[in-house]
PDB file of N, CA and C in Angstrom:
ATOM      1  N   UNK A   1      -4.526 -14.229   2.995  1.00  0.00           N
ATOM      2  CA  UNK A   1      -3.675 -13.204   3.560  1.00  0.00           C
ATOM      3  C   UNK A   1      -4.434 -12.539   4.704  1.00  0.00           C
ATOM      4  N   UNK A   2      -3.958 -12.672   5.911  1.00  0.00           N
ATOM      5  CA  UNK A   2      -4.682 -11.790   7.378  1.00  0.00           C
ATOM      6  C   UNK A   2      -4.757 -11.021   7.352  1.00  0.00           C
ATOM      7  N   UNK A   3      -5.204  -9.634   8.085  1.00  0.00           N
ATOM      8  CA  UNK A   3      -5.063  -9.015   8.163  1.00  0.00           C
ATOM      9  C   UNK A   3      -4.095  -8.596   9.326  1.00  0.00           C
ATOM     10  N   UNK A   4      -3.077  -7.217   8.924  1.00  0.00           N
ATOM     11  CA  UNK A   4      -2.156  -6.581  10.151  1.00  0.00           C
ATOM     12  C   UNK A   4      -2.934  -5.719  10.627  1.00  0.00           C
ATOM     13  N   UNK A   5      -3.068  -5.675  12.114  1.00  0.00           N
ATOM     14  CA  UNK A   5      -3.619  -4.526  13.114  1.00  0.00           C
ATOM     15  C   UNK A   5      -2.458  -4.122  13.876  1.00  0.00           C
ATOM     16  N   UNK A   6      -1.906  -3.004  13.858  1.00  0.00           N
ATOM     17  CA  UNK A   6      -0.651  -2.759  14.418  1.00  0.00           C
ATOM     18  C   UNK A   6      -0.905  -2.134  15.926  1.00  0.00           C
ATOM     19  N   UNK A   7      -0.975  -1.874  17.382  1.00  0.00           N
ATOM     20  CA  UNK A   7      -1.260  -0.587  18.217  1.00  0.00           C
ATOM     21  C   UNK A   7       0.076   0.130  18.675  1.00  0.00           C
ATOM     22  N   UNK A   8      -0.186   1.162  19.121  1.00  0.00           N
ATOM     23  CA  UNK A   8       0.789   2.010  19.760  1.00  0.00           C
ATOM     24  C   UNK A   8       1.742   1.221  20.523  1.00  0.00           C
ATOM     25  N   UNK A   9       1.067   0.084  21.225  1.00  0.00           N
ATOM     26  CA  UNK A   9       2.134  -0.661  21.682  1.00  0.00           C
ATOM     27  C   UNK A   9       3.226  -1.255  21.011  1.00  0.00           C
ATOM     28  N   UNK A  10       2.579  -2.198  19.708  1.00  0.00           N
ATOM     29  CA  UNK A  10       3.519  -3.226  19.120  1.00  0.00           C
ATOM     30  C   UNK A  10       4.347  -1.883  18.063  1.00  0.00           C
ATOM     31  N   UNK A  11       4.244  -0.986  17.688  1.00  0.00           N
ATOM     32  CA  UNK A  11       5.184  -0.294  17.338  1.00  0.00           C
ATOM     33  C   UNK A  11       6.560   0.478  18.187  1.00  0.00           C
ATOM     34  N   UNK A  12       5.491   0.312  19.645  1.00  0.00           N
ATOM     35  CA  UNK A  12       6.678   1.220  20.604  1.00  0.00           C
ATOM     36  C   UNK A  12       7.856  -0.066  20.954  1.00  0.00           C
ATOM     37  N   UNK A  13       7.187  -1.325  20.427  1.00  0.00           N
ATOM     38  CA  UNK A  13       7.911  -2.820  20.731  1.00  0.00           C
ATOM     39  C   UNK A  13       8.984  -2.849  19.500  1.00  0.00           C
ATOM     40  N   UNK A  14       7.982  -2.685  18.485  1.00  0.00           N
ATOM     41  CA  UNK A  14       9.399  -2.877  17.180  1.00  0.00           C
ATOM     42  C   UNK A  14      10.345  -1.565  17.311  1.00  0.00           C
ATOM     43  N   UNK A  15      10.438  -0.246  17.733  1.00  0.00           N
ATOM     44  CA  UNK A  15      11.236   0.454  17.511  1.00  0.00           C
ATOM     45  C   UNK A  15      12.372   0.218  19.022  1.00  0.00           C
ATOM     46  N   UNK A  16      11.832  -0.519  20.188  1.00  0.00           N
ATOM     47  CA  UNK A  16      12.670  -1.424  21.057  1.00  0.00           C
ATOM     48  C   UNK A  16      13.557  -1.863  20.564  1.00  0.00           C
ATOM     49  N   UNK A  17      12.786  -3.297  20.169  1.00  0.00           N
ATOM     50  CA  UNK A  17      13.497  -3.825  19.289  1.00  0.00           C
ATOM     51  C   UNK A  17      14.933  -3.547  18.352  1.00  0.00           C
ATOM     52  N   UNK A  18      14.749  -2.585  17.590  1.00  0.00           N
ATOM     53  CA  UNK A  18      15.458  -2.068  16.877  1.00  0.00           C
ATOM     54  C   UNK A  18      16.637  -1.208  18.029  1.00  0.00           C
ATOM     55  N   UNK A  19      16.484  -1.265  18.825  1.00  0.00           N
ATOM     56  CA  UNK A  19      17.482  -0.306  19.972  1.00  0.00           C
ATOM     57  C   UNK A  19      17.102   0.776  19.908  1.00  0.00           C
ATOM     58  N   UNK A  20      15.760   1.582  19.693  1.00  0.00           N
ATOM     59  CA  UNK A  20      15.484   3.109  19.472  1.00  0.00           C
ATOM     60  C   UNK A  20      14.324   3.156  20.764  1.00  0.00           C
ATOM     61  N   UNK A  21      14.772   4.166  21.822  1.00  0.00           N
ATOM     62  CA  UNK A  21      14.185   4.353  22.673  1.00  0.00           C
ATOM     63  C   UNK A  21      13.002   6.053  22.103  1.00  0.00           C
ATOM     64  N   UNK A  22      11.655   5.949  22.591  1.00  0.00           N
ATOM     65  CA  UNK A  22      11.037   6.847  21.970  1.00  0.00           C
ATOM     66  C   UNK A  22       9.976   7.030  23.192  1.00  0.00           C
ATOM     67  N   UNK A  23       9.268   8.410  23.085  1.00  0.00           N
ATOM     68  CA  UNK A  23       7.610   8.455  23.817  1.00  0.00           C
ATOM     69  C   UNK A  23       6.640   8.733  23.027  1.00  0.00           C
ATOM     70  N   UNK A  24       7.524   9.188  21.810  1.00  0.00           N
ATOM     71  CA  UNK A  24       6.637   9.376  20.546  1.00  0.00           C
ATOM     72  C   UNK A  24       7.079   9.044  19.450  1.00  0.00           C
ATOM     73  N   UNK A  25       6.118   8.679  18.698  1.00  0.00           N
ATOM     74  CA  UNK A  25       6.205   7.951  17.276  1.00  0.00           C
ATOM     75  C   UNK A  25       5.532   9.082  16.514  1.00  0.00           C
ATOM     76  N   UNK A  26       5.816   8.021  15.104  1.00  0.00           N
ATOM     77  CA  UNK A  26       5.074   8.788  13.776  1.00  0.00           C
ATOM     78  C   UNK A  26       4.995   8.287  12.804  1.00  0.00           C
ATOM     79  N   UNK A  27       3.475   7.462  12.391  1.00  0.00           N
ATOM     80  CA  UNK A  27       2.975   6.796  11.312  1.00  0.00           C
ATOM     81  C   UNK A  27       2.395   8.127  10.217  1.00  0.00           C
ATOM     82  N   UNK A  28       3.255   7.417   9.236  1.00  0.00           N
ATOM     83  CA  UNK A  28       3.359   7.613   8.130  1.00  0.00           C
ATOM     84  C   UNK A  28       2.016   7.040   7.231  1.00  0.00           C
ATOM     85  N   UNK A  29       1.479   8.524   6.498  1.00  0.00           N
ATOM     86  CA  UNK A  29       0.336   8.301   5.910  1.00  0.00           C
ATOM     87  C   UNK A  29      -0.693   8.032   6.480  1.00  0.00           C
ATOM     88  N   UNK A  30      -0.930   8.293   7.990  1.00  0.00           N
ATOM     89  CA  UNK A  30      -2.196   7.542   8.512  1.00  0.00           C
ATOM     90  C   UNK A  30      -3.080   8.000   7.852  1.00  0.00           C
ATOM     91  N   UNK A  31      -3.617   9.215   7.259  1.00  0.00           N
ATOM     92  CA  UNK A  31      -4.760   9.515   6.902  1.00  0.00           C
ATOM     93  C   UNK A  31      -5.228   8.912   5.284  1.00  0.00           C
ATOM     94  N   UNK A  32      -4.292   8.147   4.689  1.00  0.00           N
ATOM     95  CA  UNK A  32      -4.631   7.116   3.658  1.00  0.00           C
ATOM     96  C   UNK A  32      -5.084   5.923   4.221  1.00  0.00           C
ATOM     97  N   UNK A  33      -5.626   5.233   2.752  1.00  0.00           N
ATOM     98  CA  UNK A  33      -6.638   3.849   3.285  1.00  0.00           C
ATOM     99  C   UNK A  33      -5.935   2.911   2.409  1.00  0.00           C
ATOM    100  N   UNK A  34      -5.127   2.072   3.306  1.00  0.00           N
ATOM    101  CA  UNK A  34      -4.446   1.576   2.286  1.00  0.00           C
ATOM    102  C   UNK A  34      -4.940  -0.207   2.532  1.00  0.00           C
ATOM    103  N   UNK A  35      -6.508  -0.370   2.644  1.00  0.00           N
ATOM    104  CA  UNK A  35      -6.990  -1.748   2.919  1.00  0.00           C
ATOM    105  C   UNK A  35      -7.668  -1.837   1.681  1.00  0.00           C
ATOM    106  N   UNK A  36      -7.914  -3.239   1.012  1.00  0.00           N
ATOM    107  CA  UNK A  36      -8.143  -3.453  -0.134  1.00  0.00           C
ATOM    108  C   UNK A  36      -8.733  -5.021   0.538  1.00  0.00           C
ATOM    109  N   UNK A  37      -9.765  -5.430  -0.944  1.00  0.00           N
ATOM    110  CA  UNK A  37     -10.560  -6.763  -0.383  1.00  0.00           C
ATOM    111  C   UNK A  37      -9.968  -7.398  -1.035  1.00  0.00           C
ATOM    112  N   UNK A  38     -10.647  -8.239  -0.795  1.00  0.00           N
ATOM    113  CA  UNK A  38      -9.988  -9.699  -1.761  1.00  0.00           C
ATOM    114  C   UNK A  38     -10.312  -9.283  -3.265  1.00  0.00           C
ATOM    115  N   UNK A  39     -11.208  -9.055  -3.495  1.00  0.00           N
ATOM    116  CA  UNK A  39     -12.124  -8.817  -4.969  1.00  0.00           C
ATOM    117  C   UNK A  39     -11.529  -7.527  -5.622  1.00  0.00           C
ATOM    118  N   UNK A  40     -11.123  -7.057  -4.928  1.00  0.00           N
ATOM    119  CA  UNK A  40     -10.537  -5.745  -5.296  1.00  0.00           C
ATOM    120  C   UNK A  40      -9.315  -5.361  -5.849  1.00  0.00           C
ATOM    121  N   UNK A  41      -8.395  -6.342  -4.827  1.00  0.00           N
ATOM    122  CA  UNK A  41      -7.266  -6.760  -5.001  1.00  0.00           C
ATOM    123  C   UNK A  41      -6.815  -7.422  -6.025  1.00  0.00           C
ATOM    124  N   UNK A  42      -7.475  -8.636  -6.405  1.00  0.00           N
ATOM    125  CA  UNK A  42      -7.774  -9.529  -7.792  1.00  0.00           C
ATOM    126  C   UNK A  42      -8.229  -8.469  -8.909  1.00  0.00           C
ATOM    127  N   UNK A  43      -9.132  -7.855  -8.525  1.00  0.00           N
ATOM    128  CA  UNK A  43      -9.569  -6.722 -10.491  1.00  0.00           C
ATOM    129  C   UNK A  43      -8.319  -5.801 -10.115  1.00  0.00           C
ATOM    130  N   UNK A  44      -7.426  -5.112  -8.926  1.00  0.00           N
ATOM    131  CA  UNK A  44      -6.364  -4.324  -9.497  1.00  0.00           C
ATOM    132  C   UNK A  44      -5.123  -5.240 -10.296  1.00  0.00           C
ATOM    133  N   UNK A  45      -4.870  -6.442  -9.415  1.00  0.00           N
ATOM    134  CA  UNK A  45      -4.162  -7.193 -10.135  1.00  0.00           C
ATOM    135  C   UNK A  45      -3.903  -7.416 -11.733  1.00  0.00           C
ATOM    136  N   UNK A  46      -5.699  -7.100 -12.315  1.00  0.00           N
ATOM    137  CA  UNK A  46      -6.044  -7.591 -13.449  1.00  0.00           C
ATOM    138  C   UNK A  46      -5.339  -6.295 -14.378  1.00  0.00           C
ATOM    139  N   UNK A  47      -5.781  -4.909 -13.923  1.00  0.00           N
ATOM    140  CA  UNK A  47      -5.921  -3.561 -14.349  1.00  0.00           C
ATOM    141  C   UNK A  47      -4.059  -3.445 -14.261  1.00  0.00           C
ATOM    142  N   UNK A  48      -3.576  -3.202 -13.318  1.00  0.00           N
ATOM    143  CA  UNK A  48      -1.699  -3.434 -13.341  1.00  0.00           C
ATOM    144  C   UNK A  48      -1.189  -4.013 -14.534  1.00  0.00           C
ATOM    145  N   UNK A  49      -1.673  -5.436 -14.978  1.00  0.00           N
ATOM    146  CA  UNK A  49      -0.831  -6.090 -15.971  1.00  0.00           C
ATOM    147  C   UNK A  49      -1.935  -5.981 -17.258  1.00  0.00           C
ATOM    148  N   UNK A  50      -2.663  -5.450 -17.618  1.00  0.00           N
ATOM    149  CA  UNK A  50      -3.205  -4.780 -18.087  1.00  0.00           C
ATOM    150  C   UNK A  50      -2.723  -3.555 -18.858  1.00  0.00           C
ATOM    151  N   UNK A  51      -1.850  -2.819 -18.088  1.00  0.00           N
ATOM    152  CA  UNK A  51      -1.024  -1.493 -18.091  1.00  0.00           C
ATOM    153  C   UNK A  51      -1.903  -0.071 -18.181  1.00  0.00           C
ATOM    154  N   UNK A  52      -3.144  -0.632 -17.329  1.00  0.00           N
ATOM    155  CA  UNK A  52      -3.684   0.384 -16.836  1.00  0.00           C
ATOM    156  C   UNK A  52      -2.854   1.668 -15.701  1.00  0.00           C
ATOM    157  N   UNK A  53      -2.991   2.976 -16.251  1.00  0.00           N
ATOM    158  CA  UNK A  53      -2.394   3.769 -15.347  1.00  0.00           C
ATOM    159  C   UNK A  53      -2.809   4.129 -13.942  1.00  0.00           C
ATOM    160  N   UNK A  54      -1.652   4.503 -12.797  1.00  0.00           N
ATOM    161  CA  UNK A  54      -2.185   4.824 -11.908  1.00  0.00           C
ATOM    162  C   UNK A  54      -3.472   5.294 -11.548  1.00  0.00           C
ATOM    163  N   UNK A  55      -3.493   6.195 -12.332  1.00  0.00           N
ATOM    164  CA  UNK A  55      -4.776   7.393 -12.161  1.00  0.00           C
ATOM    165  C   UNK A  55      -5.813   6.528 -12.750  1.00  0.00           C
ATOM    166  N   UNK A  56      -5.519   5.943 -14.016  1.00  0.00           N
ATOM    167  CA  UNK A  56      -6.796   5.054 -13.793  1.00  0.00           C
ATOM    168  C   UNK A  56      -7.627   3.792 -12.870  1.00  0.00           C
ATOM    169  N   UNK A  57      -6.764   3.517 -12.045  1.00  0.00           N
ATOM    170  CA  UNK A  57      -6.649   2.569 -11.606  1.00  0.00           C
ATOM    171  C   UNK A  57      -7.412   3.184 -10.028  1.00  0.00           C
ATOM    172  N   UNK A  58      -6.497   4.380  -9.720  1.00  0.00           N
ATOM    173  CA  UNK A  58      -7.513   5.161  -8.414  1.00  0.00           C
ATOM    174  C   UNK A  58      -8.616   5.671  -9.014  1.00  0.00           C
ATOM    175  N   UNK A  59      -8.902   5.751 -10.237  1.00  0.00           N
ATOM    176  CA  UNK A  59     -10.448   6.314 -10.651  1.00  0.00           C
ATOM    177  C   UNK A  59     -11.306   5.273 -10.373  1.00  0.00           C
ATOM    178  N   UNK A  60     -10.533   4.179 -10.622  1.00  0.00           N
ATOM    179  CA  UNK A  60     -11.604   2.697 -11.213  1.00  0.00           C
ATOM    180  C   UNK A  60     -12.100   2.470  -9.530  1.00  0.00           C
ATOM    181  N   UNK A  61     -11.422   2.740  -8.482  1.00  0.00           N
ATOM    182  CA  UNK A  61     -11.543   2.276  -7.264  1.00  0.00           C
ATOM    183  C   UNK A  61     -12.326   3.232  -6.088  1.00  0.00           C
ATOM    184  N   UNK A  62     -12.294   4.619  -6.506  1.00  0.00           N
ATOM    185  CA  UNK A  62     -12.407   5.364  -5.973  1.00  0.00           C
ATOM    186  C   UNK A  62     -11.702   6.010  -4.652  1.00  0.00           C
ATOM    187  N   UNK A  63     -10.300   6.292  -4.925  1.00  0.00           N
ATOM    188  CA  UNK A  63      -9.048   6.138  -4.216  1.00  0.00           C
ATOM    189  C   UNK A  63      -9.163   7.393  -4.201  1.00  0.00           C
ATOM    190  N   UNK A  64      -8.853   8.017  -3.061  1.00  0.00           N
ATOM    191  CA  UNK A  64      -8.670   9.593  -2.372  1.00  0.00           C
ATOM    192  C   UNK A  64      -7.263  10.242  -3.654  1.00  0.00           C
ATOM    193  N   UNK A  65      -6.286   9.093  -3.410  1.00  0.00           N
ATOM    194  CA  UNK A  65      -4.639   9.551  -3.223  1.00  0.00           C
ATOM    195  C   UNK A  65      -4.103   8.644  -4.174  1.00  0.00           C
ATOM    196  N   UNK A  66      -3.356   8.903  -5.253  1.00  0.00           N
ATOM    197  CA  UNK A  66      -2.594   7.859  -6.021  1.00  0.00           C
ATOM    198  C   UNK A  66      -1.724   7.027  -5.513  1.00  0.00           C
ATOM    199  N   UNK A  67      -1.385   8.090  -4.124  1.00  0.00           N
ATOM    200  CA  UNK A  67      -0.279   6.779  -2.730  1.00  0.00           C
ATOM    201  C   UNK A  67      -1.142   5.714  -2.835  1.00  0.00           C
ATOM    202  N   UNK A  68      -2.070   5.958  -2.570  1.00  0.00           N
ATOM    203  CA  UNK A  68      -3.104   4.662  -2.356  1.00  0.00           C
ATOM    204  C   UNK A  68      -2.220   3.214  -3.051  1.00  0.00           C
ATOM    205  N   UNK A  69      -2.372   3.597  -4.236  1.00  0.00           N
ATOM    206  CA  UNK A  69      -2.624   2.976  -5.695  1.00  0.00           C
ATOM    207  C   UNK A  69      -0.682   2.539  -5.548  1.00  0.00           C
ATOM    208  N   UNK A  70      -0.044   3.137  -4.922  1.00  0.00           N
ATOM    209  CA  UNK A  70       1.520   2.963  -5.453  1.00  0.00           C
ATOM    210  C   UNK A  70       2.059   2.336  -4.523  1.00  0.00           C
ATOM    211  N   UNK A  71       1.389   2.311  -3.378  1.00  0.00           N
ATOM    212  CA  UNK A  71       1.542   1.559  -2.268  1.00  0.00           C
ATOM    213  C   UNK A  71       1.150   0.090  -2.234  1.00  0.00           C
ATOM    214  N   UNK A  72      -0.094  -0.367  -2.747  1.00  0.00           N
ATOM    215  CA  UNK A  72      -0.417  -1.483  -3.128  1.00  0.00           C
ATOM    216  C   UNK A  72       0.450  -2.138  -4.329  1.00  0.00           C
ATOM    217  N   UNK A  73       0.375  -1.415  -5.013  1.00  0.00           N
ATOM    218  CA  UNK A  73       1.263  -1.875  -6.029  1.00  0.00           C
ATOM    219  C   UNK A  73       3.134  -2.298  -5.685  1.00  0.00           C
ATOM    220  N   UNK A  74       3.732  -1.137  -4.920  1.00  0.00           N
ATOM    221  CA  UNK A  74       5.137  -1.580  -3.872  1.00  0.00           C
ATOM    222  C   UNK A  74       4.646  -3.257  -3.487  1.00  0.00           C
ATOM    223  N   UNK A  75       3.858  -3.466  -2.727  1.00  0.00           N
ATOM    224  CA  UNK A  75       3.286  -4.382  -2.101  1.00  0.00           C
ATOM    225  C   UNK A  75       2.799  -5.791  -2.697  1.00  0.00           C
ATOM    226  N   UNK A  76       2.375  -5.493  -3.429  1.00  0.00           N
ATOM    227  CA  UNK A  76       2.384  -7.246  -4.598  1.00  0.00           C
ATOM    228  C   UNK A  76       3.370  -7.192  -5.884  1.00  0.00           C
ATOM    229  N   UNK A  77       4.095  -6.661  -5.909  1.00  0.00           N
ATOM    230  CA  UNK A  77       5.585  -6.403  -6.230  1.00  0.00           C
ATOM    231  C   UNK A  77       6.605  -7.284  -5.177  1.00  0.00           C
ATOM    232  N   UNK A  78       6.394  -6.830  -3.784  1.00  0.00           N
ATOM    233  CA  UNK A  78       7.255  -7.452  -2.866  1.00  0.00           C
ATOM    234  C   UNK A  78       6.608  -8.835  -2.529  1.00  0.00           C
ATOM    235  N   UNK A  79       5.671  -9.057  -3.442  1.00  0.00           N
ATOM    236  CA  UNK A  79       5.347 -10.332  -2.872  1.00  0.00           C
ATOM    237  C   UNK A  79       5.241 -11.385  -3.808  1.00  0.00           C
ATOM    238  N   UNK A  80       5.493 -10.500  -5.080  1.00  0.00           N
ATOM    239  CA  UNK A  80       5.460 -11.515  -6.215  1.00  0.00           C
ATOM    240  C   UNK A  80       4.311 -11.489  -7.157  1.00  0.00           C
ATOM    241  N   UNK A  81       3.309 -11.137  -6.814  1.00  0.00           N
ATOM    242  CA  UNK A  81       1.989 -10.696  -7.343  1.00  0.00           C
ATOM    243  C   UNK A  81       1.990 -10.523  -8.986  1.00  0.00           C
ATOM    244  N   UNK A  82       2.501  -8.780  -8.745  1.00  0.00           N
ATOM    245  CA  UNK A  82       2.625  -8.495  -9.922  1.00  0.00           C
ATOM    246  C   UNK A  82       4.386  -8.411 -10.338  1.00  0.00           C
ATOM    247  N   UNK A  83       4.432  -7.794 -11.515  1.00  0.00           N
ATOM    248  CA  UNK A  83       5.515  -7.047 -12.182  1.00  0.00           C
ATOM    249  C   UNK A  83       6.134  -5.590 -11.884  1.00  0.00           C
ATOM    250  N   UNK A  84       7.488  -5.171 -11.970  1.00  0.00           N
ATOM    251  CA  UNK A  84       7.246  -3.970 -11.787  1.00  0.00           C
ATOM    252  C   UNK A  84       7.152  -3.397 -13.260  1.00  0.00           C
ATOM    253  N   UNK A  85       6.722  -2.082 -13.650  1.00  0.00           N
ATOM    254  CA  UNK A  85       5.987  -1.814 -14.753  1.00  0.00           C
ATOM    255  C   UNK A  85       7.374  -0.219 -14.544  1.00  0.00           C
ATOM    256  N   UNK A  86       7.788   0.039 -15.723  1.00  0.00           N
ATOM    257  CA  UNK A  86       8.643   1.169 -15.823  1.00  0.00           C
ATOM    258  C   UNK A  86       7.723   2.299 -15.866  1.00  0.00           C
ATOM    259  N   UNK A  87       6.646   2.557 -16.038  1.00  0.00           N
ATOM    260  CA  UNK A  87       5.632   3.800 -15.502  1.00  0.00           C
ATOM    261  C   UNK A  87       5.192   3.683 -14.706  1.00  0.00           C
ATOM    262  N   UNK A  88       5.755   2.681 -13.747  1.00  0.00           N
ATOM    263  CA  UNK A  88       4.355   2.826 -12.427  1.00  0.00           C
ATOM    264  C   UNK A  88       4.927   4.514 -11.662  1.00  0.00           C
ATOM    265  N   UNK A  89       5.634   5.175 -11.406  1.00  0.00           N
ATOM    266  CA  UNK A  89       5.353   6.348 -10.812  1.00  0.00           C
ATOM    267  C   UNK A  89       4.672   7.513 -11.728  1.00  0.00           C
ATOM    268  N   UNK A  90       4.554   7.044 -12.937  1.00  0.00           N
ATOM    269  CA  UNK A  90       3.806   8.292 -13.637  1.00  0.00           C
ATOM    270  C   UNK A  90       2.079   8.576 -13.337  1.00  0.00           C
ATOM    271  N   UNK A  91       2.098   9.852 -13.476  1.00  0.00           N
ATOM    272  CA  UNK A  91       0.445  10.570 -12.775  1.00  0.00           C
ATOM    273  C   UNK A  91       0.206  11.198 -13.408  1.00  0.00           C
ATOM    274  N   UNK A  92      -1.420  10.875 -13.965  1.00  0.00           N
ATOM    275  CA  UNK A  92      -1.880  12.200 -15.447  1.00  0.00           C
ATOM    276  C   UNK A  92      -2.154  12.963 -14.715  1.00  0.00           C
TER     277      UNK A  92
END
């Protein structure tokens, strides 16, 4: 899996695209880290079906933000990865 590098440009391109003329944008969450390694990715994988909780799961990683953690999880969900889990929005 590559990595996405997005710039100011290719976003001012996709909201083109879309027919939305703009001079300013607004990314959402920039100040989260929502990059994960390979190795990392594989032990959350493990910890998810596991039915390890959010919060444990940003403890185990050392995650600022449980977005972190719910975002990745949205994300190998949409890709097939994992399962969705009927507590994944719960937070101790």
């Amino acid at each position: 899996m590559g990595k996405r590098i997005y710039t100011p440009e290719d976003w001012e391109k996709r909201l083109e695209q879309q027919g939305k003329q703009t001079r300013k944008i607004y990314v959402a969450c920039e100040e989260l880290n929502f990059i994960w390694s390979a190795d990392d990715l594989k032990k959350f994988r493990e910890m998810w079906r596991q039915g390890k909780s959010v919060e444990q799961i940003r403890k185990h990683f050392k995650r600022d933000s449980w977005q972190e953690v719910i975002i990745i999880a949205l994300d190998q969900i949409r890709w097939g990865y994992i399962k969705i889990r009927p507590d994944v929005l719960i937070v101790e």
